[in-house]
C-alpha atoms as a PDB file:
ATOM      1  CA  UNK A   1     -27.254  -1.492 -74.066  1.00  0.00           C
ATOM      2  CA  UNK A   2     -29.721  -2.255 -76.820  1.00  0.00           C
ATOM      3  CA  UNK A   3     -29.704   0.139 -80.363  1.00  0.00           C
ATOM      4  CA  UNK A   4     -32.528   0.913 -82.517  1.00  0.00           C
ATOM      5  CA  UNK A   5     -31.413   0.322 -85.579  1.00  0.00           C
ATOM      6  CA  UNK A   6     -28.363  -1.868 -87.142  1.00  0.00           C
ATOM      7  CA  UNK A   7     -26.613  -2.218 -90.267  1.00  0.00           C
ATOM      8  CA  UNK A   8     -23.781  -4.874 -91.471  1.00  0.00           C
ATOM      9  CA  UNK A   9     -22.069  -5.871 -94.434  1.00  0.00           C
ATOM     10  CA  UNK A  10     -20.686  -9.148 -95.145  1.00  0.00           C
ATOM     11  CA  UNK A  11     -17.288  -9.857 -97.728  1.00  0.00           C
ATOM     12  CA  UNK A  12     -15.229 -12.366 -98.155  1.00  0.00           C
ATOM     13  CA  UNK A  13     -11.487 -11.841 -97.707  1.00  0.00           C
ATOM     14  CA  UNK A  14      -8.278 -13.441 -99.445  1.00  0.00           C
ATOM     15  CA  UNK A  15      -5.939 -13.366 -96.506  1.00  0.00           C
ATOM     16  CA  UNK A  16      -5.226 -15.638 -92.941  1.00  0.00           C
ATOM     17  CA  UNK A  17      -8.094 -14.831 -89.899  1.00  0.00           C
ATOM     18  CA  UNK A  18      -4.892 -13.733 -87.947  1.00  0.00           C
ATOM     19  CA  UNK A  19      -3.801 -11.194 -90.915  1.00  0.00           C
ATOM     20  CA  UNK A  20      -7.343  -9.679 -91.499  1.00  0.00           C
ATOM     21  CA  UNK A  21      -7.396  -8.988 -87.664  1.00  0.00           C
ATOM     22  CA  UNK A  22      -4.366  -6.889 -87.725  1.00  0.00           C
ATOM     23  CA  UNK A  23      -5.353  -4.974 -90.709  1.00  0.00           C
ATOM     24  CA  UNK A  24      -8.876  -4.437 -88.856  1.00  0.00           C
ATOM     25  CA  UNK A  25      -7.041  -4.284 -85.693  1.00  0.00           C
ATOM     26  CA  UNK A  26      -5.427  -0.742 -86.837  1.00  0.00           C
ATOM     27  CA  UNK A  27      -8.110   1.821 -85.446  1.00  0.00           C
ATOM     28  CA  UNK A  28      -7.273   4.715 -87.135  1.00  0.00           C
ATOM     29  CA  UNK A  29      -6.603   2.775 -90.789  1.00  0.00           C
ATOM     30  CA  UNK A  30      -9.821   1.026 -90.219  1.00  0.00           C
ATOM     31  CA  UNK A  31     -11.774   4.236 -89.697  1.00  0.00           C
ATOM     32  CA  UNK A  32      -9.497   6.068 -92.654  1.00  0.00           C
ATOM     33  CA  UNK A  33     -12.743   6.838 -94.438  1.00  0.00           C
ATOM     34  CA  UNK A  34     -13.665   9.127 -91.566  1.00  0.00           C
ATOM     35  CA  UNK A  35     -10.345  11.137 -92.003  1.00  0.00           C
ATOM     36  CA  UNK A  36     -10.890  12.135 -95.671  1.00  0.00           C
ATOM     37  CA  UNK A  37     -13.618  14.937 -97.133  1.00  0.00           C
ATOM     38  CA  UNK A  38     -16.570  13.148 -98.887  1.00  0.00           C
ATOM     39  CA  UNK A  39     -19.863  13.424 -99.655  1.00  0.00           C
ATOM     40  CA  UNK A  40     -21.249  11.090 -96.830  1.00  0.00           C
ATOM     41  CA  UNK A  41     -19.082  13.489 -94.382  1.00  0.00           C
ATOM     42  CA  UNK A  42     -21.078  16.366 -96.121  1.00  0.00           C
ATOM     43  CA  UNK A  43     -17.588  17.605 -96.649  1.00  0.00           C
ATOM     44  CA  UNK A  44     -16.453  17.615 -93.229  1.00  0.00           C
ATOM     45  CA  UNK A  45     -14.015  14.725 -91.687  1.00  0.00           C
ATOM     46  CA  UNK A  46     -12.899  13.143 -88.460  1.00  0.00           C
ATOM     47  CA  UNK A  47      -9.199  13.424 -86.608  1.00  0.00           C
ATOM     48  CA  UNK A  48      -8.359  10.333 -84.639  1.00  0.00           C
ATOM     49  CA  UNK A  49      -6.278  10.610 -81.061  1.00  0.00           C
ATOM     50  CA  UNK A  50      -5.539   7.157 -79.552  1.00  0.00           C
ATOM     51  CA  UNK A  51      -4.887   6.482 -76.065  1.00  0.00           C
ATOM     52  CA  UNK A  52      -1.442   3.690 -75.456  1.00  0.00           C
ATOM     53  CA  UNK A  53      -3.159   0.764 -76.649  1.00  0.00           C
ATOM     54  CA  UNK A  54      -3.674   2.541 -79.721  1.00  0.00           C
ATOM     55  CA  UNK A  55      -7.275   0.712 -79.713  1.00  0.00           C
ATOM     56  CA  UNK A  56      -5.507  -2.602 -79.405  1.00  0.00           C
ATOM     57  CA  UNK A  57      -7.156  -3.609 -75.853  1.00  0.00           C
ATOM     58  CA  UNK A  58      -9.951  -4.213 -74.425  1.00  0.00           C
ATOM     59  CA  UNK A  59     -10.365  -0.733 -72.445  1.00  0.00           C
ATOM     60  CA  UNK A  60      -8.494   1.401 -74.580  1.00  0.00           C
ATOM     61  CA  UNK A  61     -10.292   4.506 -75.521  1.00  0.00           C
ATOM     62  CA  UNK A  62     -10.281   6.041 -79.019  1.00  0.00           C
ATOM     63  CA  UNK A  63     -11.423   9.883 -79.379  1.00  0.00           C
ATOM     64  CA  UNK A  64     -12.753  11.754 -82.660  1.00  0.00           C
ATOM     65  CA  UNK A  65     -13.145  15.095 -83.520  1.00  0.00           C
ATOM     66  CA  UNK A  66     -14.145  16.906 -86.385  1.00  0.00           C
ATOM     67  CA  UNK A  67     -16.213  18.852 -88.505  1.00  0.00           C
ATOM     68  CA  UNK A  68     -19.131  18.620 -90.518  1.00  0.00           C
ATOM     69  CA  UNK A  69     -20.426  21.965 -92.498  1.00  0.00           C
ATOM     70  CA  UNK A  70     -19.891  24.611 -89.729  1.00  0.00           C
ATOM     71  CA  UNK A  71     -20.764  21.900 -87.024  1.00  0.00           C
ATOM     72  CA  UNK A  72     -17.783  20.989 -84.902  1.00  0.00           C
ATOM     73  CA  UNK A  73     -18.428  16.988 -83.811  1.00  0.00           C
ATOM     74  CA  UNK A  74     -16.671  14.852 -80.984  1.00  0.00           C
ATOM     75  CA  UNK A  75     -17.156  10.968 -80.294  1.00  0.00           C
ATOM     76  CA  UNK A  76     -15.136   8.719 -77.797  1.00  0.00           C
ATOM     77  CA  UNK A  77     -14.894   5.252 -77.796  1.00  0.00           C
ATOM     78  CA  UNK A  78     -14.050   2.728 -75.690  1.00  0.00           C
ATOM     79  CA  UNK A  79     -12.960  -1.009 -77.280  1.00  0.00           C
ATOM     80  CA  UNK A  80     -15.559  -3.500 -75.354  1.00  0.00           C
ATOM     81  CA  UNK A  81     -14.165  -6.844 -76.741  1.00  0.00           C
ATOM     82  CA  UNK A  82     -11.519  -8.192 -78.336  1.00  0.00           C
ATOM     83  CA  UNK A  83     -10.766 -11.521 -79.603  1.00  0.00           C
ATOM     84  CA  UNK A  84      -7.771 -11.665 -81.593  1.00  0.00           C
ATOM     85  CA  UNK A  85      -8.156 -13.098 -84.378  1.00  0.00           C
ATOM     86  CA  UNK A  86     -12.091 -13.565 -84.312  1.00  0.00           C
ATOM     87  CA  UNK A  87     -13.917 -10.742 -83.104  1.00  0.00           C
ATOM     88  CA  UNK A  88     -13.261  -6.927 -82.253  1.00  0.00           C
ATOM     89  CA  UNK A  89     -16.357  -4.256 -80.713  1.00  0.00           C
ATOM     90  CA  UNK A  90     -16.136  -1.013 -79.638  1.00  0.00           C
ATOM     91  CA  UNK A  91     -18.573   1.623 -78.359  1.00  0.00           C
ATOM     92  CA  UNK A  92     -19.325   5.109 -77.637  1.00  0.00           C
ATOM     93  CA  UNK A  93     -18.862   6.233 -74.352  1.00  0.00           C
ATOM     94  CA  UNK A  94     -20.429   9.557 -72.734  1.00  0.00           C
ATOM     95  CA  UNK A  95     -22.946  11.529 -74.862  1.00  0.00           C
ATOM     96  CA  UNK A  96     -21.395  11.940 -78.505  1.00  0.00           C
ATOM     97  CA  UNK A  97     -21.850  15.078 -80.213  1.00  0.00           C
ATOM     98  CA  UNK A  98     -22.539  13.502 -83.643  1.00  0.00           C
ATOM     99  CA  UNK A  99     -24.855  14.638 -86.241  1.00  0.00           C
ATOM    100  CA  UNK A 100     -26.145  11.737 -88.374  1.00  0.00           C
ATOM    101  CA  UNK A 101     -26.076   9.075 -85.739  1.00  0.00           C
ATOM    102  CA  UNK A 102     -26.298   9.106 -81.913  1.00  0.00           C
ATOM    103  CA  UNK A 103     -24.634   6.158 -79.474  1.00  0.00           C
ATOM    104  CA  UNK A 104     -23.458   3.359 -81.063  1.00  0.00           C
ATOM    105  CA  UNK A 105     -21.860  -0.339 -80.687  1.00  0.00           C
ATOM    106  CA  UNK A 106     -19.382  -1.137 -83.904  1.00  0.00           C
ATOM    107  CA  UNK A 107     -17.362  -4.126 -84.900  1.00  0.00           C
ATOM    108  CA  UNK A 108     -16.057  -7.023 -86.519  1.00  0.00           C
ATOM    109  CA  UNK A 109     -16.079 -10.359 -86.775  1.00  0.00           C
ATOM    110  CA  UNK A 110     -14.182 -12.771 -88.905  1.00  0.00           C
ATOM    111  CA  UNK A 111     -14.798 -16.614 -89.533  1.00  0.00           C
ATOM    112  CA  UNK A 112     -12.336 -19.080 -90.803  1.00  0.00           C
ATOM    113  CA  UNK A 113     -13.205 -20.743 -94.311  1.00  0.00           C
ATOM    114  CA  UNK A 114      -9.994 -21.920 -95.883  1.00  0.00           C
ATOM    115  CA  UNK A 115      -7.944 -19.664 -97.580  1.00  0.00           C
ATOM    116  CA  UNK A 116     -10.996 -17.055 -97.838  1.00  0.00           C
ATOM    117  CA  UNK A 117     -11.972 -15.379 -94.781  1.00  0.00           C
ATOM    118  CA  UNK A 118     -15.676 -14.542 -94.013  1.00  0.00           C
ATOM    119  CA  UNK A 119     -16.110 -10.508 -92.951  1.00  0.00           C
ATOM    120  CA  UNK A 120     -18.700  -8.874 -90.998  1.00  0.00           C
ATOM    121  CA  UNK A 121     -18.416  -5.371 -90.116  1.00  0.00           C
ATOM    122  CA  UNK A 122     -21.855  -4.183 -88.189  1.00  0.00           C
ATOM    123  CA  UNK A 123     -23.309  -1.298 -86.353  1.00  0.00           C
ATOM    124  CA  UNK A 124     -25.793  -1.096 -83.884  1.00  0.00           C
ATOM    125  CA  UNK A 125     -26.829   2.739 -83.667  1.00  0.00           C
ATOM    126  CA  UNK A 126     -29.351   5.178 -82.038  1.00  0.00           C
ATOM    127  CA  UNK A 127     -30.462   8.816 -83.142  1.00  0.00           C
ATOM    128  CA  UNK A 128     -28.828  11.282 -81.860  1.00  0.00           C
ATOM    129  CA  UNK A 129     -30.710  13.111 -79.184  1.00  0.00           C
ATOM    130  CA  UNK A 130     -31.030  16.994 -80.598  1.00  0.00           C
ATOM    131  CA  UNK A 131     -34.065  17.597 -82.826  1.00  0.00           C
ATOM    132  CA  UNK A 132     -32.418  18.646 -85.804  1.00  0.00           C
ATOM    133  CA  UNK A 133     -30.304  15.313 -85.407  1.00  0.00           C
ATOM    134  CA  UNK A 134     -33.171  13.143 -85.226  1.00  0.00           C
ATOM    135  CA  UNK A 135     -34.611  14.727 -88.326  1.00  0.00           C
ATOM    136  CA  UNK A 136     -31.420  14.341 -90.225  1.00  0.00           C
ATOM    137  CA  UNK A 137     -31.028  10.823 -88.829  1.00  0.00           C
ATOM    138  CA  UNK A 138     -34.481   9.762 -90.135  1.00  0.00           C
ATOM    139  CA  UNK A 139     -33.040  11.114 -93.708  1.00  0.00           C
ATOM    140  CA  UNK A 140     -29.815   9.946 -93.854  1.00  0.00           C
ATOM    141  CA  UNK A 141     -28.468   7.380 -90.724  1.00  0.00           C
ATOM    142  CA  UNK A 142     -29.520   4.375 -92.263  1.00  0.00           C
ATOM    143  CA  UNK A 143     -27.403   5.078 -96.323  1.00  0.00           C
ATOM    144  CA  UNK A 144     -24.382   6.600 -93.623  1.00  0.00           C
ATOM    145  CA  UNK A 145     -24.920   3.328 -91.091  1.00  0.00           C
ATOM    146  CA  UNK A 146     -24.379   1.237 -94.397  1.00  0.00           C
ATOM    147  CA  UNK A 147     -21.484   3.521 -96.039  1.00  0.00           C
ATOM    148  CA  UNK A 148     -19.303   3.196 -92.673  1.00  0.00           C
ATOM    149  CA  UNK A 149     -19.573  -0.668 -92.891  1.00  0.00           C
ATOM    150  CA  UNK A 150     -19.493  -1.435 -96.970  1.00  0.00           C
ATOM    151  CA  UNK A 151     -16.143   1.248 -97.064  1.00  0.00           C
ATOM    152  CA  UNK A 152     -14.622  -1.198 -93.992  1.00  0.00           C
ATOM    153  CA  UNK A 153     -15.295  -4.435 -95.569  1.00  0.00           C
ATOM    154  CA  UNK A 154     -14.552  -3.005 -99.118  1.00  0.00           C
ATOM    155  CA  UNK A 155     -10.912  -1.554 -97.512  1.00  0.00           C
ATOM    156  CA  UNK A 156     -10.343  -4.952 -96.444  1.00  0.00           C
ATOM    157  CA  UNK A 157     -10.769  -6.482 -99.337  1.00  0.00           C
ATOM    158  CA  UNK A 158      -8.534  -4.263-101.628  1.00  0.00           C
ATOM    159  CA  UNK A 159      -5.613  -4.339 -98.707  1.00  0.00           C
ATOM    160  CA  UNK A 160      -5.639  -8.298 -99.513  1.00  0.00           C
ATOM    161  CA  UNK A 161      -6.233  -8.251-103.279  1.00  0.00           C
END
């Protein structure tokens, strides 16, 4: 499936290839950001429920549900690809009932220099289909797009600092 728009952010990372997977490996401290109230949540934030693989296999399936204002908001997941210890993607699955951003493909990648590891964390993302979505989206996915990947690499940094 091909997305409209994209975002990524790049960082380089003190810690093995094999480490940095692991840490990026764990679904639901990778996507931490989601769980907590902030401003780019408009207050609202996410509950993760993981399936066995706990989002550690290709095919495992990752669900999210929460809130944002008075909106409740569901997304499920299903892990595409994974590489250990080069290259993780996931994607939606089903129509998500998101405000900001619509369908999306998400992931990692991670290439060996030395004792510094070189991140990328990127989104590929569409508007969401409802009207007052798509105006919101045209306002705010692109500075939420680049939030959700600048908070993963940033997280991944400070674990290895």
């Amino acid at each position: 499936m091909t997305y409209a728009y994209a975002a990524d952010a790049v960082a380089e990372v003190a810690a093995t290839t094999e480490a940095l997977f692991d840490c990026l490996d764990d679904q639901a401290s990778l996507g931490a950001h989601m769980e907590k109230p902030s401003a780019m949540m408009l207050g609202g934030r996410m509950i993760y429920q993981l399936d066995a693989a706990q989002g550690r296999a290709a095919g495992a399936v990752i669900r999210m549900r929460g809130n944002i204002l008075w909106l409740k908001i569901s997304v499920e997941e299903v892990v595409v690809e994974r590489t250990r210890p080069l290259r993780k993607t996931w994607e939606t699955r089903g129509r998500p009932v998101l405000l900001i951003i619509g369908s999306y493909r998400m992931g990692f990648e991670i290439e060996a220099a030395g004792p510094r590891q070189r991140l990328r964390v990127f989104i590929s993302y569409d508007h969401p289909a409802s009207i007052v979505g798509g105006m919101l989206a045209k306002l705010l996915a692109g500075a939420y797009a680049r939030w959700c990947v600048t908070r993963m690499t940033d997280e991944a940094r400070r674990h290895f600092s």
